[in-house]
Each structure stands twice: as C-alpha cells, then as structure tokens.
Protein backbone atom coordinates (compact mmCIF):
# COMPACT_ATOMS: atom_id res chain seq x y z
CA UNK A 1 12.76 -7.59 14.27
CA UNK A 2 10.54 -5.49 12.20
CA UNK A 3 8.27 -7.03 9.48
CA UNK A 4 6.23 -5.72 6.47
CA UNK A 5 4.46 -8.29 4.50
CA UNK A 6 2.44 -7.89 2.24
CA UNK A 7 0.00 -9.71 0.37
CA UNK A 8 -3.19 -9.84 -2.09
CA UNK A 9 -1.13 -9.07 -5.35
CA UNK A 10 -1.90 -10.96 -8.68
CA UNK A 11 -2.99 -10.05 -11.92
CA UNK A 12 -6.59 -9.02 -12.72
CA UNK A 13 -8.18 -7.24 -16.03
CA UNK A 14 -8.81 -3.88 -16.44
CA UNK A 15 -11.76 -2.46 -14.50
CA UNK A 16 -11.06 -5.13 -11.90
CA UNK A 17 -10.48 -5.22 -7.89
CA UNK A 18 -7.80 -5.77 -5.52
CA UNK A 19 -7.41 -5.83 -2.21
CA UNK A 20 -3.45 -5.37 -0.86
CA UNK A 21 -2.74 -6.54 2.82
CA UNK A 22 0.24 -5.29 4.86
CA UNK A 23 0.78 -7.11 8.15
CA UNK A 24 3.24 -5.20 10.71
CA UNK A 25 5.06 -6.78 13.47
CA UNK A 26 7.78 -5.59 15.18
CA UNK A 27 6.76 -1.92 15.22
CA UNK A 28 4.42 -0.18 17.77
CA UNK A 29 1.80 0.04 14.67
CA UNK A 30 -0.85 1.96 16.00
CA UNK A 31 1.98 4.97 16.57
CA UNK A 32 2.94 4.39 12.83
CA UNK A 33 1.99 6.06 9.78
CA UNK A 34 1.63 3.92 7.22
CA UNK A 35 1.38 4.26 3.19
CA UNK A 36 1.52 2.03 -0.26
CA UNK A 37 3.98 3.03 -2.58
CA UNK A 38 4.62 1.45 -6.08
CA UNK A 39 7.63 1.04 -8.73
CA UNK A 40 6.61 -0.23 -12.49
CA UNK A 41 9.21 -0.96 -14.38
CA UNK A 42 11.88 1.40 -15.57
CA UNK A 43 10.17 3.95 -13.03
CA UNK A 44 10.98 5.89 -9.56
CA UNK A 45 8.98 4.51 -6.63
CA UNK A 46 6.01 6.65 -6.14
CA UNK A 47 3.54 7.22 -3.34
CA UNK A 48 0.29 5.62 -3.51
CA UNK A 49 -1.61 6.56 -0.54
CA UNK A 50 -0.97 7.01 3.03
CA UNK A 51 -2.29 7.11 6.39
CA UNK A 52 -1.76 8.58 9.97
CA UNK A 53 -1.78 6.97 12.51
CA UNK A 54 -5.04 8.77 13.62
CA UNK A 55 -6.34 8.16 10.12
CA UNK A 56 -6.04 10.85 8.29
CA UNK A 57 -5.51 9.75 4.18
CA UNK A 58 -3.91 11.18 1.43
CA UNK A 59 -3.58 9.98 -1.66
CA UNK A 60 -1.80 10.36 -5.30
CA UNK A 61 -3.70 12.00 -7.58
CA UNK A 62 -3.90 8.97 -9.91
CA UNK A 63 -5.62 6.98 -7.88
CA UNK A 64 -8.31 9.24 -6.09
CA UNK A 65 -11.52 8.39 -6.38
CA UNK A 66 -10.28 4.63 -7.34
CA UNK A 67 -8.18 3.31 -4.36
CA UNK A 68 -8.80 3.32 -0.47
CA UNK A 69 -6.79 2.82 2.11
CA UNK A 70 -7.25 2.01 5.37
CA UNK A 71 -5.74 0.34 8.94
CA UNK A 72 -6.66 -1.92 11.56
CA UNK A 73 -5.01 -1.08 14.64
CA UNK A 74 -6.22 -4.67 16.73
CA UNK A 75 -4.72 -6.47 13.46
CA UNK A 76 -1.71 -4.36 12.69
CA UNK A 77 -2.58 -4.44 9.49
CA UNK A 78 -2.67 -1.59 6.49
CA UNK A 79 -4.91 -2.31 3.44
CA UNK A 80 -5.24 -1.15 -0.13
CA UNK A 81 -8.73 -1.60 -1.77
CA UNK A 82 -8.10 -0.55 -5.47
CA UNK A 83 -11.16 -0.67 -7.69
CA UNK A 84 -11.66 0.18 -11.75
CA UNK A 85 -7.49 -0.61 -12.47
CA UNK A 86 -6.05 0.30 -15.24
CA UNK A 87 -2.88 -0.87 -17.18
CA UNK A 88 -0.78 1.69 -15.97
CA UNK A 89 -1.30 0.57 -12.54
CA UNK A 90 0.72 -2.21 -12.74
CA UNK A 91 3.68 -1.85 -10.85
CA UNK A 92 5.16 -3.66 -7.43
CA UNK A 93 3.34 -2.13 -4.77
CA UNK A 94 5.37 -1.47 -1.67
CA UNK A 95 4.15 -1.25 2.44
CA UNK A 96 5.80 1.45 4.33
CA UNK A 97 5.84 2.57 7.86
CA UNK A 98 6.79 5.45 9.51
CA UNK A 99 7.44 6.40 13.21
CA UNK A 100 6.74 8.98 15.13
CA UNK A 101 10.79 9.95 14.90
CA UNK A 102 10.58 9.38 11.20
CA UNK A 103 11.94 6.04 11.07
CA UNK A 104 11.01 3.89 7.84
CA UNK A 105 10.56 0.21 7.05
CA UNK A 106 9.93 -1.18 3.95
CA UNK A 107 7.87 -4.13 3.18
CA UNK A 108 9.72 -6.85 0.01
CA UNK A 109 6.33 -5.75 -2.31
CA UNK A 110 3.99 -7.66 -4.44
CA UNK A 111 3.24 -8.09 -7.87
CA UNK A 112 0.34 -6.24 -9.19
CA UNK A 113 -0.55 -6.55 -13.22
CA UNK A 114 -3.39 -5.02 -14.95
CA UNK A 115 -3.97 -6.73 -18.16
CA UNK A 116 -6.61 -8.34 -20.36
C-alpha cells in the first residue's frame, strides 16, 4: 500500500522558515520523481517544486531563490526547506510521486499559514 505523509506544516510569520517532510513507503522511491504542490483557498493546485529521481530540480517561479527541495534516497524521504515566506504562501502543501510509467500518488497535505 502506497503512503505519502507529510509533515512539518504550522503557521510561522512572515520572513520565517519551514521545513516540509514527505515520507514514502510503498513505492520504489529512489525510481520516483517527486515534487510539492500547493492549493490556497479558492485556488487550482499548483506546482511547487520538483525533483528527479537523479536530482535534477525545478521549481515555480514564485518560490525560486526562496524554497529548496531536496531527497534522501536511504530515508525515502522528500523535503521542502522554504525560507523568507510570505502571506501568499499559505496554502496546503501537497507530496507527490511519480513513476517511471507516470504513475502518481498523492500525499493528504499539511497546513501551511504565513501570518503575523
């Protein structure tokens, strides 16, 4: 049975740090590519930053220079490092994971709010 979960979600002020965790079981993770996606509230779910399974990154334009992620393969784990949030980053932030034949899982998401 496949598993996403998340953690490291709360609320922090502006120009504060988070760290999201995504812990993967179930799925050959080191074959996976992995992102972060978010939803805020009356919003589509957008892409937040991914990664290959070899490591390559990409990320939304909204969060360059602010967020990092990154993935440990002997943990099967994904993590989002976001630094300097802002307001409009609030939004439930989603794990994803994607095999090598395009197959997706979805992680349930955690609560992220970014306000003084």
């Amino acid at each position: 049975q496949v598993r996403l979960a998340e953690s490291g979600g709360g609320l922090v002020q502006p120009g504060g740090s988070l760290r999201l965790s995504c812990a993967a079981s179930g799925i050959i993770f080191r074959l996976n590519a992995m992102g972060w996606y978010r939803q805020a509230p009356g919003k589509q779910r957008e892409v937040v930053a991914t990664i290959t399974s070899s490591g390559s990154t990409n990320y939304a334009d909204s969060v360059k220079g602010r967020f990092t992620i990154s993935r440990d393969n002997a943990k099967n784990t994904v993590y989002l490092q976001m630094n300097s949030l802002k307001p409009e980053d609030t939004a439930v932030y989603y794990c994803n994971s994607r095999s090598i034949t395009n197959y997706e899982n979805w992680g349930q998401g955690t609560q992220v709010t970014v306000s003084s």
